[in-house]
PDB file of N, CA and C in Angstrom:
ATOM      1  N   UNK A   1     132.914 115.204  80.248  1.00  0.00           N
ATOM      2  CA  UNK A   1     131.877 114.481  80.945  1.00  0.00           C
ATOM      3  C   UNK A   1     130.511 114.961  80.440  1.00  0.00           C
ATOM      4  N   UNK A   2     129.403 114.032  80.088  1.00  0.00           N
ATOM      5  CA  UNK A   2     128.164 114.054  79.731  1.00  0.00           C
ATOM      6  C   UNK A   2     127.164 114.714  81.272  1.00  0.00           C
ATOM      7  N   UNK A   3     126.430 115.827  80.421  1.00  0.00           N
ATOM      8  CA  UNK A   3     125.542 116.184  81.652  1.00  0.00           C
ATOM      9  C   UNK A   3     124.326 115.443  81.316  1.00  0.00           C
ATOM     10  N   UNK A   4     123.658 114.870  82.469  1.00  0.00           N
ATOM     11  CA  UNK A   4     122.361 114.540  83.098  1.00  0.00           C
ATOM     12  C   UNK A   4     121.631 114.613  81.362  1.00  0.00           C
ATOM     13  N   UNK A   5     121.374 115.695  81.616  1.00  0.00           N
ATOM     14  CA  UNK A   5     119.992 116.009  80.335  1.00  0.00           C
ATOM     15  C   UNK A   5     120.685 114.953  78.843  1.00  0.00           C
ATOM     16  N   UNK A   6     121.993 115.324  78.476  1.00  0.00           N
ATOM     17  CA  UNK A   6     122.332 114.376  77.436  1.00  0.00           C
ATOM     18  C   UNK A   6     122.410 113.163  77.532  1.00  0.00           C
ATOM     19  N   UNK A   7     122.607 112.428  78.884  1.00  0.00           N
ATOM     20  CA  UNK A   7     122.126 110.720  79.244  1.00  0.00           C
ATOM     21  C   UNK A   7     121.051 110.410  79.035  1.00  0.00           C
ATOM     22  N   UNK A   8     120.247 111.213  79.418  1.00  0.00           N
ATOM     23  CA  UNK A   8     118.722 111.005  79.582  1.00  0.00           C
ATOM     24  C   UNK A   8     118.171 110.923  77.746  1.00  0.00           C
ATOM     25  N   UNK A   9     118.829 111.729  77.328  1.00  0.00           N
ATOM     26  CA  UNK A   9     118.216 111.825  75.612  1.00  0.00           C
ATOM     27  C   UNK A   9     118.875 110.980  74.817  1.00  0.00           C
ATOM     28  N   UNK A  10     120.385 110.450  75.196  1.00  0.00           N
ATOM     29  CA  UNK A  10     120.976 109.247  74.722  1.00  0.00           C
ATOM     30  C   UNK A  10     120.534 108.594  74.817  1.00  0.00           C
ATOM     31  N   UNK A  11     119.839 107.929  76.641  1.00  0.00           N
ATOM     32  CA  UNK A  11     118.970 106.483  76.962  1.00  0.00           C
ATOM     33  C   UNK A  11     117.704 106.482  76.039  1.00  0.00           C
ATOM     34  N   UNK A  12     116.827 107.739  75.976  1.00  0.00           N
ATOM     35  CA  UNK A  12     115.261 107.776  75.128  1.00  0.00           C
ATOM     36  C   UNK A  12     116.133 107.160  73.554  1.00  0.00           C
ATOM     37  N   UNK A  13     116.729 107.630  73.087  1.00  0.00           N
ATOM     38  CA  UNK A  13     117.221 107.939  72.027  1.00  0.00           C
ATOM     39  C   UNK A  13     117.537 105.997  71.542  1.00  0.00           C
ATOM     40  N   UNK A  14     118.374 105.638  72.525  1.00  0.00           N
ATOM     41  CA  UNK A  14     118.437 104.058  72.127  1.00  0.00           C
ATOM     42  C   UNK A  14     116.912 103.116  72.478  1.00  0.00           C
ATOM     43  N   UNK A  15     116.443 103.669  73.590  1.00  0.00           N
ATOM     44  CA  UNK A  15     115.127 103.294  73.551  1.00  0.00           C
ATOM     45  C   UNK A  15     114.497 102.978  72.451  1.00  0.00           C
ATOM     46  N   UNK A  16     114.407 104.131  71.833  1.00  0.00           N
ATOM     47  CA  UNK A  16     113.558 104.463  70.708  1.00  0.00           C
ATOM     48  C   UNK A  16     114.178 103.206  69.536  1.00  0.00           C
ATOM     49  N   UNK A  17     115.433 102.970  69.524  1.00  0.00           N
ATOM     50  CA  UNK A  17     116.082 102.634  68.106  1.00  0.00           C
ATOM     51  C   UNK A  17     115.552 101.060  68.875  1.00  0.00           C
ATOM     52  N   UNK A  18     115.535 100.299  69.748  1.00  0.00           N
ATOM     53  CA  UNK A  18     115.665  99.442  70.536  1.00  0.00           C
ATOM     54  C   UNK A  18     113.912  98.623  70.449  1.00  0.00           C
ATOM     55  N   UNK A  19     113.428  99.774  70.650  1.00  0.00           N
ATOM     56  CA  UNK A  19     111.510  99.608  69.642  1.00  0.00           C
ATOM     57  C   UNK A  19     111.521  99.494  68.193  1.00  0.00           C
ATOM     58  N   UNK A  20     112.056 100.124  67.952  1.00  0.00           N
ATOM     59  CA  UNK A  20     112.110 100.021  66.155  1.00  0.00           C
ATOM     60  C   UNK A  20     112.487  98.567  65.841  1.00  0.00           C
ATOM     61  N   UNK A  21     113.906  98.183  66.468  1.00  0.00           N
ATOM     62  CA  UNK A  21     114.071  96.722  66.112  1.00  0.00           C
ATOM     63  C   UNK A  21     113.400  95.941  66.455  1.00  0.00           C
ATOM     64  N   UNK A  22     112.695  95.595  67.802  1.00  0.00           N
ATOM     65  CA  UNK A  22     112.295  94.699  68.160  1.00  0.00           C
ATOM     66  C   UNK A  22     110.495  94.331  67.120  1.00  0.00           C
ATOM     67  N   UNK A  23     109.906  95.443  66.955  1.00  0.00           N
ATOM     68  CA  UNK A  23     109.254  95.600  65.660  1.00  0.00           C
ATOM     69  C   UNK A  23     109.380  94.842  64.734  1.00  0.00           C
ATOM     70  N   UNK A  24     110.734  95.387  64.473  1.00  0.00           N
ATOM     71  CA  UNK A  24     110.569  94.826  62.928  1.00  0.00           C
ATOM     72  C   UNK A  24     111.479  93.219  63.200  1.00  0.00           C
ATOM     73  N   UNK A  25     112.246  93.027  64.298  1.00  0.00           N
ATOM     74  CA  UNK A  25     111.665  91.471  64.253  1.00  0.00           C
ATOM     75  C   UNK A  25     110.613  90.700  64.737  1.00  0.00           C
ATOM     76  N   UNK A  26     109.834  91.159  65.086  1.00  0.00           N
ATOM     77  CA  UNK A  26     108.291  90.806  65.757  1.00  0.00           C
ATOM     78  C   UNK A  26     107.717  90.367  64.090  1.00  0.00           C
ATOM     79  N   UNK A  27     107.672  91.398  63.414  1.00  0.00           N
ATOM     80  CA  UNK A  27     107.678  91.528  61.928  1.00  0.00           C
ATOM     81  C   UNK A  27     107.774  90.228  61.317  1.00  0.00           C
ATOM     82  N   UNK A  28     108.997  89.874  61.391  1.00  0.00           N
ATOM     83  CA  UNK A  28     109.534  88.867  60.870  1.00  0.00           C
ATOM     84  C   UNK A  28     109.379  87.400  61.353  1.00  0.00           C
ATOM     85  N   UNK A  29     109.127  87.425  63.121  1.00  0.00           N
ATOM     86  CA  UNK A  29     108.542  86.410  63.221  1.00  0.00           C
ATOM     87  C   UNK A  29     107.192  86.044  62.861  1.00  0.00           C
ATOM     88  N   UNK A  30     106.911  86.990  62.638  1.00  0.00           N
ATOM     89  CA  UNK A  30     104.934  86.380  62.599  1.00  0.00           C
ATOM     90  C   UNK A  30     104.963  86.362  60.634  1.00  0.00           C
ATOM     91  N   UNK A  31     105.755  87.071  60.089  1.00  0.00           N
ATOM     92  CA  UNK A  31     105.346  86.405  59.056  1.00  0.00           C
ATOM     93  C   UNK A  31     106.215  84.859  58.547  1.00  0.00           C
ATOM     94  N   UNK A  32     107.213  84.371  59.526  1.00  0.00           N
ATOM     95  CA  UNK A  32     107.589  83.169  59.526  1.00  0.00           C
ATOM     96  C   UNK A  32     107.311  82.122  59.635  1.00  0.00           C
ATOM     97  N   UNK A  33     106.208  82.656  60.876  1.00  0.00           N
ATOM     98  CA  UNK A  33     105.197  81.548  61.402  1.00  0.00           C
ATOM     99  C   UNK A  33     103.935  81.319  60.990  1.00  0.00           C
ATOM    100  N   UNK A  34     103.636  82.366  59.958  1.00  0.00           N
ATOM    101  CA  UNK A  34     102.300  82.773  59.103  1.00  0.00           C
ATOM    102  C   UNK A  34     103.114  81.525  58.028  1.00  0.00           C
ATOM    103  N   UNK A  35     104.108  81.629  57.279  1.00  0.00           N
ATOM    104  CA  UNK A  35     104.517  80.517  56.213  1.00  0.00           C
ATOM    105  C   UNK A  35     104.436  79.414  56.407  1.00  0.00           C
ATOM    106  N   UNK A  36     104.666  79.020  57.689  1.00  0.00           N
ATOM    107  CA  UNK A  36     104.941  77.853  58.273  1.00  0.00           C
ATOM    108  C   UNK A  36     103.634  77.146  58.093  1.00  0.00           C
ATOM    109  N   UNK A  37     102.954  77.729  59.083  1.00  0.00           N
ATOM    110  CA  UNK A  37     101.041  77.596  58.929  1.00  0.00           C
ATOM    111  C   UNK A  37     100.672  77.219  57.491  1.00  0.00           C
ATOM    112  N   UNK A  38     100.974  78.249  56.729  1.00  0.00           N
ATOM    113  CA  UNK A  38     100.558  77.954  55.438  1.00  0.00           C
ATOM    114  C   UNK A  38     101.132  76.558  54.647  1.00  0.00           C
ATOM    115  N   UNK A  39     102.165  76.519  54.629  1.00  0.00           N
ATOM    116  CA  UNK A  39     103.416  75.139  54.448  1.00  0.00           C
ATOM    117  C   UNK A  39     102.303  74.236  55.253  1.00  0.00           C
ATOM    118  N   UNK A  40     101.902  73.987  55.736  1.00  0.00           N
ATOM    119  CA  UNK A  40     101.987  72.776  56.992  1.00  0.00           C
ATOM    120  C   UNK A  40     100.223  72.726  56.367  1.00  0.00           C
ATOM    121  N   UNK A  41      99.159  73.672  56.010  1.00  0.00           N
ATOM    122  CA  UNK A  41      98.312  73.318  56.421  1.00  0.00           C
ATOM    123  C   UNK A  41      97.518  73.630  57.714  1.00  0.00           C
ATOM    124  N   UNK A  42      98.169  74.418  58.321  1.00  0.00           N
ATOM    125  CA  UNK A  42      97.424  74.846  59.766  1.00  0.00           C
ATOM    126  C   UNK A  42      97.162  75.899  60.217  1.00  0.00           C
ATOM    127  N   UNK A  43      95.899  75.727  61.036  1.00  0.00           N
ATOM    128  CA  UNK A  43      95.067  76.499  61.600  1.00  0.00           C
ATOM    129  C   UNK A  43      95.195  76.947  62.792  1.00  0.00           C
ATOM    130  N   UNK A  44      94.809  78.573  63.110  1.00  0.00           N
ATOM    131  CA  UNK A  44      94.653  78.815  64.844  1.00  0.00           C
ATOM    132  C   UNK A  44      93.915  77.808  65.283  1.00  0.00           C
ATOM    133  N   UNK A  45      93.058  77.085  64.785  1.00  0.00           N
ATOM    134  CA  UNK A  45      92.047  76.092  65.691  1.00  0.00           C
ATOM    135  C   UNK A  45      93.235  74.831  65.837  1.00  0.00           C
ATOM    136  N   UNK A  46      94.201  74.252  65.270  1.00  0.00           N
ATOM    137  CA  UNK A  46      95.362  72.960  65.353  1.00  0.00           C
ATOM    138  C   UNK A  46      96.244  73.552  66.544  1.00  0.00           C
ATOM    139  N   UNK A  47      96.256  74.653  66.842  1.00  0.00           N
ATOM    140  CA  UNK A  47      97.346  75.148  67.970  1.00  0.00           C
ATOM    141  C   UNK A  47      96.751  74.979  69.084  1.00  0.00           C
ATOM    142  N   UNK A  48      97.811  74.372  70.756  1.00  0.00           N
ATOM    143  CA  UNK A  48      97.058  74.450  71.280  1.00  0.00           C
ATOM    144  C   UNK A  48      96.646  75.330  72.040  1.00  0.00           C
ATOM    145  N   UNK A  49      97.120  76.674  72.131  1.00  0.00           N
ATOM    146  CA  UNK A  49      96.742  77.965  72.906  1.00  0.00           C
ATOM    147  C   UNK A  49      95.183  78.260  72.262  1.00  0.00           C
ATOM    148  N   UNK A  50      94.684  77.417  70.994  1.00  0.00           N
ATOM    149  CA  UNK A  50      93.715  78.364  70.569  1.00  0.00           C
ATOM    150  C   UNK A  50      92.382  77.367  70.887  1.00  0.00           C
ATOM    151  N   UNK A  51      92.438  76.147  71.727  1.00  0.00           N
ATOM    152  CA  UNK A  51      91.323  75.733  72.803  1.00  0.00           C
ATOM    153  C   UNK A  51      90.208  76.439  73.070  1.00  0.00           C
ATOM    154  N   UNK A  52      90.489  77.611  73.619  1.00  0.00           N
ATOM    155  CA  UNK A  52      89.367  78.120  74.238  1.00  0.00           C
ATOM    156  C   UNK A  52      88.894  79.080  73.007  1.00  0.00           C
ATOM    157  N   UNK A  53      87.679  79.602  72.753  1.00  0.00           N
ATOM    158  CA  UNK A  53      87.103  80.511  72.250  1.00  0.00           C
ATOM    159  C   UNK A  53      86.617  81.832  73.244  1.00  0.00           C
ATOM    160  N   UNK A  54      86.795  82.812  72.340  1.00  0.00           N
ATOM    161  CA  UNK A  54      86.151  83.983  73.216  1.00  0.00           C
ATOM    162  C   UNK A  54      84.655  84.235  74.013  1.00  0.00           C
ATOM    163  N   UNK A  55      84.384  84.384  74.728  1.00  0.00           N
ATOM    164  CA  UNK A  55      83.309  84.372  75.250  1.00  0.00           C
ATOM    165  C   UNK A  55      82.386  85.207  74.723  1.00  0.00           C
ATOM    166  N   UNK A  56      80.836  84.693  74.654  1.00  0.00           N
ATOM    167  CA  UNK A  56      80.151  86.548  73.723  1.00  0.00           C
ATOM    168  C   UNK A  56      80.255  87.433  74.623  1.00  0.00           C
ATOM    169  N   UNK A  57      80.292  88.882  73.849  1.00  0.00           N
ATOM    170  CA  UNK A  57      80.451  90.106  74.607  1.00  0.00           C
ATOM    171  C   UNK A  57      79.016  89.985  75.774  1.00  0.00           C
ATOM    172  N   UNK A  58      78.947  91.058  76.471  1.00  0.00           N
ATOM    173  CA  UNK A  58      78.674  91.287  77.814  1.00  0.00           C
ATOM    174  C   UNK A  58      77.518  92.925  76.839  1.00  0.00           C
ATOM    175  N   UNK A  59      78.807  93.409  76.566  1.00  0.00           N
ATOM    176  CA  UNK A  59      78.594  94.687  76.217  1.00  0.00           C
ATOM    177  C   UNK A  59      77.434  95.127  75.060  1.00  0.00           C
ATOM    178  N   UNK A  60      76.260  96.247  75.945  1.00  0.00           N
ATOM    179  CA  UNK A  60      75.368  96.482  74.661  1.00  0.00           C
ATOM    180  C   UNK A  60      75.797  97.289  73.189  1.00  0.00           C
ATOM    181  N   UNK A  61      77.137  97.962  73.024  1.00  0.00           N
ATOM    182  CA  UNK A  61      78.231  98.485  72.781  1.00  0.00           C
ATOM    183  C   UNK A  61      78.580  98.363  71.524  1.00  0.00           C
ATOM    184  N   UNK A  62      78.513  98.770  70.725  1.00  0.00           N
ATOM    185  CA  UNK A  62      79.439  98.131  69.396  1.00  0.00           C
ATOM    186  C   UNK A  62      80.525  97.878  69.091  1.00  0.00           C
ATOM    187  N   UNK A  63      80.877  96.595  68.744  1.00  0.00           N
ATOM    188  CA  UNK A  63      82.773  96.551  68.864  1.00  0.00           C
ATOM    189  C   UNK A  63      83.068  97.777  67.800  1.00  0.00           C
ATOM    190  N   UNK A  64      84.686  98.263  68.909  1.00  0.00           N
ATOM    191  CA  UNK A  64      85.338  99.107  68.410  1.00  0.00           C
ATOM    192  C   UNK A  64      86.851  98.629  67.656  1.00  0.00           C
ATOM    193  N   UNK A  65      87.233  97.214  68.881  1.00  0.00           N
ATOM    194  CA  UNK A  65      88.200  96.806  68.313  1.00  0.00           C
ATOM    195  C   UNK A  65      87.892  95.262  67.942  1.00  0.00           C
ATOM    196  N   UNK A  66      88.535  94.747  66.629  1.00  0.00           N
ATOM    197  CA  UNK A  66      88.712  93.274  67.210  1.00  0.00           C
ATOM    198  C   UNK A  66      90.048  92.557  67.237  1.00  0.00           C
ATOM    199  N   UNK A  67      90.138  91.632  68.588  1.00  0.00           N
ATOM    200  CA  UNK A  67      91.551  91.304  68.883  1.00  0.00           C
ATOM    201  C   UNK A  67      91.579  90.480  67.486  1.00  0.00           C
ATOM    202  N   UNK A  68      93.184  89.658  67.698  1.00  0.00           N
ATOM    203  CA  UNK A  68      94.040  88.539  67.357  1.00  0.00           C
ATOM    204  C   UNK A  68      93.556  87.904  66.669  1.00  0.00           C
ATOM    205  N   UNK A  69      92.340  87.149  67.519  1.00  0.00           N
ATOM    206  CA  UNK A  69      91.730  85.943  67.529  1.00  0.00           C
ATOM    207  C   UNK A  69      90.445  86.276  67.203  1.00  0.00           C
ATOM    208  N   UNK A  70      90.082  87.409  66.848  1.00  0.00           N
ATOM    209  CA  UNK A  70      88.510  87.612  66.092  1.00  0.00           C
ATOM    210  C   UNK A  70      87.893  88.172  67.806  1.00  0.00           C
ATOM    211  N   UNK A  71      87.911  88.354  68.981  1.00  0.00           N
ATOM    212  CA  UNK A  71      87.389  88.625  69.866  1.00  0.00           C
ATOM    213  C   UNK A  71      86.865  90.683  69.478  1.00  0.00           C
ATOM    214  N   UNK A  72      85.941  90.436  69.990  1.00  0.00           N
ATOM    215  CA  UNK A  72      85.783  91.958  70.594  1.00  0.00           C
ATOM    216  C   UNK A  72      85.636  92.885  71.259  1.00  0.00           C
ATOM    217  N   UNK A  73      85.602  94.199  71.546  1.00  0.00           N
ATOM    218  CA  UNK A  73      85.792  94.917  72.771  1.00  0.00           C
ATOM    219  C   UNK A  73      85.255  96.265  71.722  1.00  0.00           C
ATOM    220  N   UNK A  74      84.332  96.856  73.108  1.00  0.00           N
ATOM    221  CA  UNK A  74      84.021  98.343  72.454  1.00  0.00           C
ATOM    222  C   UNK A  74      84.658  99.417  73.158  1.00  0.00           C
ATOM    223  N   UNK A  75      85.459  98.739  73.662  1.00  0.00           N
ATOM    224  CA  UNK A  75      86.657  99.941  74.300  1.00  0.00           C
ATOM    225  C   UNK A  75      86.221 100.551  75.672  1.00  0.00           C
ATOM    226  N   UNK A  76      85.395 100.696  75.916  1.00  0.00           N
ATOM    227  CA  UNK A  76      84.527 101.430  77.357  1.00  0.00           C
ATOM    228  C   UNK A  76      85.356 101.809  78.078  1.00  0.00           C
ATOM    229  N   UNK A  77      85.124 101.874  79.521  1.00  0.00           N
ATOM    230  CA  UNK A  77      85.410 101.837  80.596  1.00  0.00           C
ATOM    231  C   UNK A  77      85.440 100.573  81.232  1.00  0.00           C
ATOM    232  N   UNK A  78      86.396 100.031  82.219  1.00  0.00           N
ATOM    233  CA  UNK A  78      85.939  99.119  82.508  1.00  0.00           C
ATOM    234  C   UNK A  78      86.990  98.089  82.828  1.00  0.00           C
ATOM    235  N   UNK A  79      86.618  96.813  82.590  1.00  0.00           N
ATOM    236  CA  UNK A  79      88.370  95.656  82.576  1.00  0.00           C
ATOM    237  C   UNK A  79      89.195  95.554  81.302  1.00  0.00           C
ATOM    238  N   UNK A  80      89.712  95.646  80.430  1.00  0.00           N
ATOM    239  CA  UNK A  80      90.089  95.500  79.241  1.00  0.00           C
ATOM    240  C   UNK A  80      90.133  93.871  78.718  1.00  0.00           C
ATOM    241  N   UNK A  81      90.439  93.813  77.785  1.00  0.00           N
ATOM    242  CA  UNK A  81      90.462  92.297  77.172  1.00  0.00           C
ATOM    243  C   UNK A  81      91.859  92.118  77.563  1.00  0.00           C
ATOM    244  N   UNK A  82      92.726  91.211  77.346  1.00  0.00           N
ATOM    245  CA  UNK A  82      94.155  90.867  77.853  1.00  0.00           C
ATOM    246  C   UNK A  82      94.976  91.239  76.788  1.00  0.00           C
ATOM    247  N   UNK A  83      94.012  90.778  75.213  1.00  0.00           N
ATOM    248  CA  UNK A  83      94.879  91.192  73.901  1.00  0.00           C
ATOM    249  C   UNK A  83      95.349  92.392  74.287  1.00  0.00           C
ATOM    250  N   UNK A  84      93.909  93.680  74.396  1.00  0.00           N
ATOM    251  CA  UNK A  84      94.376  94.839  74.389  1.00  0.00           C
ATOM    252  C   UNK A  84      94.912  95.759  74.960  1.00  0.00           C
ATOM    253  N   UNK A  85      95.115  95.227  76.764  1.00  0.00           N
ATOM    254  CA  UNK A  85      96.159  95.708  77.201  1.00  0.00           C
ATOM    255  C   UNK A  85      97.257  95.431  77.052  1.00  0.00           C
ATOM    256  N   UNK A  86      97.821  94.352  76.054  1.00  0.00           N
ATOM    257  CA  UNK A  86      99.169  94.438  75.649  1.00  0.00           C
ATOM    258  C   UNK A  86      99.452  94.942  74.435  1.00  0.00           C
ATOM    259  N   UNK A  87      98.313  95.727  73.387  1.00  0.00           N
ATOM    260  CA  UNK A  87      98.428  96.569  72.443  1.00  0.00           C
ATOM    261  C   UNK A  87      98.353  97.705  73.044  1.00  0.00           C
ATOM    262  N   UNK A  88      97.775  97.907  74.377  1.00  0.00           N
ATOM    263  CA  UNK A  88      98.024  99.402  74.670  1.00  0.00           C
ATOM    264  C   UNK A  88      99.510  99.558  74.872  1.00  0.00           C
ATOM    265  N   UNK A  89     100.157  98.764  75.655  1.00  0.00           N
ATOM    266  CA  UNK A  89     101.269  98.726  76.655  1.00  0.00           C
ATOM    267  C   UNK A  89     102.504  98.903  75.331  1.00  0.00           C
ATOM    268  N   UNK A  90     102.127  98.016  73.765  1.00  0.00           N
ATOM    269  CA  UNK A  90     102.733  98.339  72.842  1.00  0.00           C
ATOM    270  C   UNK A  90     102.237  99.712  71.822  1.00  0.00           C
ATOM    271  N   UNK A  91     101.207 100.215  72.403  1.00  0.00           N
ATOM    272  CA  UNK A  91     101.540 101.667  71.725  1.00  0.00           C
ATOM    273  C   UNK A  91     100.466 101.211  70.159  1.00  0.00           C
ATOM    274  N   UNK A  92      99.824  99.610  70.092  1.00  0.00           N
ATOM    275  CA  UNK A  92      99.645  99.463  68.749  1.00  0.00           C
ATOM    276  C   UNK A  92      98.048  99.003  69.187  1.00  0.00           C
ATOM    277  N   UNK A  93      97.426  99.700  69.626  1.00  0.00           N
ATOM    278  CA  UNK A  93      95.867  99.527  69.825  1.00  0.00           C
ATOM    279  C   UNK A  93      95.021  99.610  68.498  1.00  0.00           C
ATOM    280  N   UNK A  94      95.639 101.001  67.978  1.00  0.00           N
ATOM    281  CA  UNK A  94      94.677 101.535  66.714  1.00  0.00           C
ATOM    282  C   UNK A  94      94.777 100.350  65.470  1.00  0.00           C
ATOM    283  N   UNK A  95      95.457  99.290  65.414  1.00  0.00           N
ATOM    284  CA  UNK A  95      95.914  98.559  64.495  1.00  0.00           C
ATOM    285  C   UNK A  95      94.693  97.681  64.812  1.00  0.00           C
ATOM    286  N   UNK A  96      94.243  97.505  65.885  1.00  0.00           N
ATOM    287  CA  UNK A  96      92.926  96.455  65.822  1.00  0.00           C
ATOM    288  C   UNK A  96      91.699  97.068  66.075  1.00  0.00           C
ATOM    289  N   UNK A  97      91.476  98.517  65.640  1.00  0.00           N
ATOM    290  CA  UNK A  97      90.485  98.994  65.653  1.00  0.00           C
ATOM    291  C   UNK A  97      89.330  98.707  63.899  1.00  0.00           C
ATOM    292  N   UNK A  98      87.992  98.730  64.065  1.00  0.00           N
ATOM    293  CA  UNK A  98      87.460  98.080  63.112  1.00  0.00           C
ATOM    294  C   UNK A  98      87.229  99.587  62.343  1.00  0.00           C
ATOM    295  N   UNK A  99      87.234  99.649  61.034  1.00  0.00           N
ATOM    296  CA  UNK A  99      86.895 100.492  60.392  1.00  0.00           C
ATOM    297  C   UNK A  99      85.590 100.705  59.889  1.00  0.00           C
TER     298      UNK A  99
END
């Protein structure tokens, strides 16, 4: 019989392998749908999620990050953008930070 502590490092353990995949098909969809776009001719502006435009910043601040969609955020304190609490929540914030 498995003690406690080795379940617990088995469950992290598939966790972990369970992020890795979903990655690297995340991976694979966006560069599928990046071909497609390209094939077809189309633009974030032809989709219809991409309607709205970002609003200008608020902030006297210098962007630190910029989302998805060209938006920006200087990271502060404060409400977050929606992009980037779901790059926090994925661990992949620093990927839209501006250099």
């Amino acid at each position: 019989m498995q003690t406690y502590s080795e379940l617990i490092a088995q469950a992290n353990s598939l966790l972990d392998q369970a992020e890795q995949v979903r990655k690297q098909q995340r991976d694979g969809v966006i560069a599928n749908i990046q071909a497609q776009l390209r094939e077809h001719g189309l633009t974030a502006d032809d989709l219809a999620f991409a309607t709205k435009r970002p609003a200008a910043s608020k902030s006297k601040a210098p962007a630190k990050y910029q989302g998805p969609n060209g938006e920006l955020w200087a990271g502060g304190p404060g409400r977050k953008p929606e992009w980037a609490k779901v790059a926090i929540a994925a661990g992949e914030l620093d990927k839209y930070l501006i250099a």
